[in-house]
Protein backbone atom coordinates (compact mmCIF):
# COMPACT_ATOMS: atom_id res chain seq x y z
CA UNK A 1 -32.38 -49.69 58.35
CA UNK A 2 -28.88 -48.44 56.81
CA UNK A 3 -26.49 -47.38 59.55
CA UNK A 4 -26.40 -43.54 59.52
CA UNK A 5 -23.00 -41.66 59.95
CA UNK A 6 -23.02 -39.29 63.25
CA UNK A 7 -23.26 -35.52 62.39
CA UNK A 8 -20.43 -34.82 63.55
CA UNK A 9 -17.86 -37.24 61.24
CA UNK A 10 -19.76 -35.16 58.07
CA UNK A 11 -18.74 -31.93 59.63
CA UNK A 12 -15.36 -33.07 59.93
CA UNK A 13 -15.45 -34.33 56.17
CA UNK A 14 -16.68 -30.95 55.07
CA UNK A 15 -14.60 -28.67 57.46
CA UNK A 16 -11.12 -30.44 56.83
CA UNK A 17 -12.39 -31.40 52.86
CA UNK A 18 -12.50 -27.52 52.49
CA UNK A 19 -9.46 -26.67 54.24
CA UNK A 20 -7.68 -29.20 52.13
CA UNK A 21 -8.97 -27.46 49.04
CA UNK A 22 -7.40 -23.84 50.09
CA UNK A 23 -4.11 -25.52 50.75
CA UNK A 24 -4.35 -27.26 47.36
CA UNK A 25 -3.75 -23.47 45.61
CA UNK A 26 -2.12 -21.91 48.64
CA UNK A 27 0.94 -24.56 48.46
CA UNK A 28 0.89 -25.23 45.08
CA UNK A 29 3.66 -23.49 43.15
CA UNK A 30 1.87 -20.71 41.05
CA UNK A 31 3.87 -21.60 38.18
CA UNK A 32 3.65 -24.54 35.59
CA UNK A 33 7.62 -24.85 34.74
CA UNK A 34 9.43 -27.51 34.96
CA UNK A 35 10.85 -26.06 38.66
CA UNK A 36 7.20 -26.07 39.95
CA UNK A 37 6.39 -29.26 38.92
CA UNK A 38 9.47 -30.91 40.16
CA UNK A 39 8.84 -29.35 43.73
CA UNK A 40 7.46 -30.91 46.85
CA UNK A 41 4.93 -28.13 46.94
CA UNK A 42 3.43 -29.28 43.77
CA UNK A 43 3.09 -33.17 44.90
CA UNK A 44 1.55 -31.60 48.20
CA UNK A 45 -1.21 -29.57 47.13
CA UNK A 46 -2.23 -31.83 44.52
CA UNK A 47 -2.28 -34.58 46.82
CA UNK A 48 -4.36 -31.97 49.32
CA UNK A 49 -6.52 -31.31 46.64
CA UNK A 50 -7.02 -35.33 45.57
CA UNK A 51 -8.15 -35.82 49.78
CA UNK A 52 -10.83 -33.02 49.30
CA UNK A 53 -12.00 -34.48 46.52
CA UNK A 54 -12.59 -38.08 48.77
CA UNK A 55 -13.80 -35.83 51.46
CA UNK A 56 -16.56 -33.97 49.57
CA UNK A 57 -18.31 -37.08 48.00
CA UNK A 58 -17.98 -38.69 51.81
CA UNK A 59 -19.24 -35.06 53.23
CA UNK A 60 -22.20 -35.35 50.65
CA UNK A 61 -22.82 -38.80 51.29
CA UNK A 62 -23.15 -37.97 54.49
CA UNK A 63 -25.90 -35.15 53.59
CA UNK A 64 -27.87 -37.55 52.66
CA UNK A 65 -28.03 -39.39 55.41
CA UNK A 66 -28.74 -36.27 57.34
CA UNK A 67 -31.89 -35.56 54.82
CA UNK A 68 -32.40 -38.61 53.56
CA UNK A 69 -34.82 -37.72 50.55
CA UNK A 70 -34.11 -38.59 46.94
CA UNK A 71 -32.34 -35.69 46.00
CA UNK A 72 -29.67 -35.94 48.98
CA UNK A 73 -28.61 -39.34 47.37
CA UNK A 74 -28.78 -38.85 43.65
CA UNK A 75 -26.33 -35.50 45.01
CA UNK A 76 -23.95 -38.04 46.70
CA UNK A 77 -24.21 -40.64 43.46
CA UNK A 78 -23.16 -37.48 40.98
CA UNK A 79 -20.95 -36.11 43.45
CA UNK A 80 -18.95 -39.28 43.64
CA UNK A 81 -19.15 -39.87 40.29
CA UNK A 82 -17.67 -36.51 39.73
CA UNK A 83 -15.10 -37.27 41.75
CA UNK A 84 -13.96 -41.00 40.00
CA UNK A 85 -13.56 -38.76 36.98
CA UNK A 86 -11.35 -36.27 38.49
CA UNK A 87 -8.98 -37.71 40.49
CA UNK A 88 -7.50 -40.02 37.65
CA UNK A 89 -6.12 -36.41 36.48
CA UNK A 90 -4.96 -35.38 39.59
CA UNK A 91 -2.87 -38.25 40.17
CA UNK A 92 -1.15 -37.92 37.25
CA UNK A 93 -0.62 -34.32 37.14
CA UNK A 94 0.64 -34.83 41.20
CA UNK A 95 2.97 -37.78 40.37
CA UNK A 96 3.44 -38.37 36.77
CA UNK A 97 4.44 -34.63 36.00
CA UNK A 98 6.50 -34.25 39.16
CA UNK A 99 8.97 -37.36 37.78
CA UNK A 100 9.14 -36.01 34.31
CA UNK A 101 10.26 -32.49 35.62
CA UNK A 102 12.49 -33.79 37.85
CA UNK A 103 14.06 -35.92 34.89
CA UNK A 104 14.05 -32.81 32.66
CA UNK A 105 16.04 -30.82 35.06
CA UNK A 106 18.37 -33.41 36.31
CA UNK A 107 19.15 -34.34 32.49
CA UNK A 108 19.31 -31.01 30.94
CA UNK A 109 16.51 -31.68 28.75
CA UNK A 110 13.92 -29.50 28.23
CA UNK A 111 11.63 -30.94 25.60
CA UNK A 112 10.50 -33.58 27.94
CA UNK A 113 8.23 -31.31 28.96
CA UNK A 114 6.41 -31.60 25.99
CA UNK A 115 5.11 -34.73 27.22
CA UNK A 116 3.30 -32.50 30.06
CA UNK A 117 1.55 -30.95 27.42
CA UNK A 118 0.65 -33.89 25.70
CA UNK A 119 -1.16 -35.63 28.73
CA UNK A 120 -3.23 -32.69 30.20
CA UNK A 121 -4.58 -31.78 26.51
CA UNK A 122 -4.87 -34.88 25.93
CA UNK A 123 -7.89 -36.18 23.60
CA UNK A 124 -9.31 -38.87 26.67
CA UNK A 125 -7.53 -36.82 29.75
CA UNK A 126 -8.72 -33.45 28.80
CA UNK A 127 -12.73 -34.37 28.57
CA UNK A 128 -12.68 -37.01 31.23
CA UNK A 129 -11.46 -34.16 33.62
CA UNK A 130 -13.77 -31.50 32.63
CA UNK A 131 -16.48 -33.99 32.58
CA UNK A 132 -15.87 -35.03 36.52
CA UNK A 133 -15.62 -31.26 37.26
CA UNK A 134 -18.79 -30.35 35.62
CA UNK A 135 -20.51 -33.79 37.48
CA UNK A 136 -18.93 -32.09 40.65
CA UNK A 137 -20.88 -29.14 40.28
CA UNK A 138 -23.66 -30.64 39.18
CA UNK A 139 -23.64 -32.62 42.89
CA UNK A 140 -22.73 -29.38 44.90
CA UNK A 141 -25.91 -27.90 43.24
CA UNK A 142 -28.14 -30.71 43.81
CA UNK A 143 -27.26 -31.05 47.30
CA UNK A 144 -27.25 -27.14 47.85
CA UNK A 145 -31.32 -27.58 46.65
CA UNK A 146 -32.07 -30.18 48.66
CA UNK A 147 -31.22 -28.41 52.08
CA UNK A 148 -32.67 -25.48 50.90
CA UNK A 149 -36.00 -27.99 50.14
CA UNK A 150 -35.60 -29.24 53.69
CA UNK A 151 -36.63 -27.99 57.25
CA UNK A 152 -33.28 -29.83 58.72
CA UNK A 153 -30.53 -27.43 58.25
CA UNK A 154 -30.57 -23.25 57.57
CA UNK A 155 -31.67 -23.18 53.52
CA UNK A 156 -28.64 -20.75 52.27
CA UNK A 157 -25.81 -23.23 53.96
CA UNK A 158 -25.04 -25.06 51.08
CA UNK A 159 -25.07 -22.42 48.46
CA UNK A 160 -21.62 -21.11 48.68
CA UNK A 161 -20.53 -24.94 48.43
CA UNK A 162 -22.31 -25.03 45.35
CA UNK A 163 -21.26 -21.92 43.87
CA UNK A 164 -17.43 -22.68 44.65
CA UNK A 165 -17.51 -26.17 42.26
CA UNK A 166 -19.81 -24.31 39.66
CA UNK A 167 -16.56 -21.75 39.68
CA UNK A 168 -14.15 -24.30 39.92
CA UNK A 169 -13.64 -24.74 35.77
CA UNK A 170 -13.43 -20.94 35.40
CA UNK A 171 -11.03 -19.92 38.16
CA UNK A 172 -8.31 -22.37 35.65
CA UNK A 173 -8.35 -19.12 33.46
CA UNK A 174 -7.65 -16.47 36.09
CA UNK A 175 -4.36 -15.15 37.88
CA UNK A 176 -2.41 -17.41 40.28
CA UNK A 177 -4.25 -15.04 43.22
CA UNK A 178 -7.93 -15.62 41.93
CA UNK A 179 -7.11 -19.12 42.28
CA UNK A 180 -5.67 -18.98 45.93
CA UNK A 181 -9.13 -16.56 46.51
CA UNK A 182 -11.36 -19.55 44.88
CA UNK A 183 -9.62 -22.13 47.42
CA UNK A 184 -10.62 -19.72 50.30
CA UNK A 185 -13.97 -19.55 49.21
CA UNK A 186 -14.16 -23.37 49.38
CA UNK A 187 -12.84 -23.12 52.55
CA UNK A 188 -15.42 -20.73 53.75
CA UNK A 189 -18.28 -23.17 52.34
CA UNK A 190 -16.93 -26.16 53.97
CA UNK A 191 -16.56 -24.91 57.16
CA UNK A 192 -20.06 -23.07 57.16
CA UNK A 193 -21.45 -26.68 56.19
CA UNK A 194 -19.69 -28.40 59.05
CA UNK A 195 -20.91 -25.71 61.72
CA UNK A 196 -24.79 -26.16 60.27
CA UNK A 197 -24.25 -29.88 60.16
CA UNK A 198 -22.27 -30.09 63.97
CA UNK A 199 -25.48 -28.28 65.35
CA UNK A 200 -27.73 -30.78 64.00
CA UNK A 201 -30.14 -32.19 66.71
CA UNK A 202 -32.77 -33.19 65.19
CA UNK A 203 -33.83 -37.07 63.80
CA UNK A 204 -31.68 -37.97 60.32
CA UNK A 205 -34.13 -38.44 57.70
CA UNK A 206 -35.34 -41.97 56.47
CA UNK A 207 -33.39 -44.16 54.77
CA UNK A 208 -32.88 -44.10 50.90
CA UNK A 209 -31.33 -47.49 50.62
């Protein structure tokens, strides 16, 4: 039998996974200028944003182990996938974009920003990040169903979770504040999965391995 993670590391994963994903907006520079990119608040809640990412797929995995029925795991397996997709983006739009703003402003030269523009539209960058978003929503939802299927934890805790990654492609489109609001409601999700999970007593479920 697989050796099952302890309740409480999964709450921890999903309680400081979502508060990593509020700071991710709340630090992040609302702006996408050459000033904002070049900033330290840019490379911080990116890089905030990139450990909630690692954090959900290990709070999900974790889930599973927890319920340990088939669609627990196939959640964790499209969660993570999600995930692999994503945070290729992330690290360049964290590290890549922060050296070529700095090197616009420090050199006077504007259109090297173009090359910004160039990566995130770009024909292979562009659909391999929506794809990873829409996988992470996809694993939100499936794990959302399969505690409301089970008789281990309350059946509404992992809606909001789910809701919050369906939202997170749309919330791109809204005002700088919408997007500070969608990190909260992450937040909110994670931390009402860790309590549910933290108060877990009973036997995790059998092994899917």
């Amino acid at each position: 039998m697989a050796t099952r993670p302890a309740p409480l590391l999964t709450a921890a994963a999903f309680a400081v996974g979502g508060v990593l994903f509020f700071l991710y907006p709340a630090i992040r520079p609302s702006g996408d200028d050459a000033m904002a990119m070049a900033s330290t608040g840019w490379v911080a809640g990116h890089a905030a944003a990139m450990a909630g990412f690692v954090l959900l797929g290990l709070a999900v995995l974790g889930l599973h182990q927890l319920l340990g029925d088939r669609l627990s795991l196939r959640a964790a397996a499209v969660t993570w996938a999600g995930a692999g997709l994503t945070l290729p983006y992330y690290g360049a739009e964290d590290f890549g974009l922060n050296v070529i703003a700095q090197r616009s402003l420090r050199d006077g030269t504007p259109a090297l920003m173009e090359l910004a523009e160039q990566f995130r539209y770009g024909p292979v960058a562009m659909p391999m990040f929506a794809a990873g978003l829409l996988l992470l929503a996809a694993g939100t939802v499936m794990a959302a169903v399969a505690v409301w299927r089970s008789d281990v934890l309350p059946k509404w805790s992992g809606t909001a979770l789910a809701v919050a990654f369906v939202l997170f492609v749309p919330q791109f489109f809204g005002p700088y504040p919408l997007r500070v609001a969608h990190g909260a409601l992450i937040m909110v999700a994670g931390l009402w999965m860790a309590a549910v999970v933290a108060r877990f007593r009973g036997s995790p479920g059998p092994s899917a391995a």
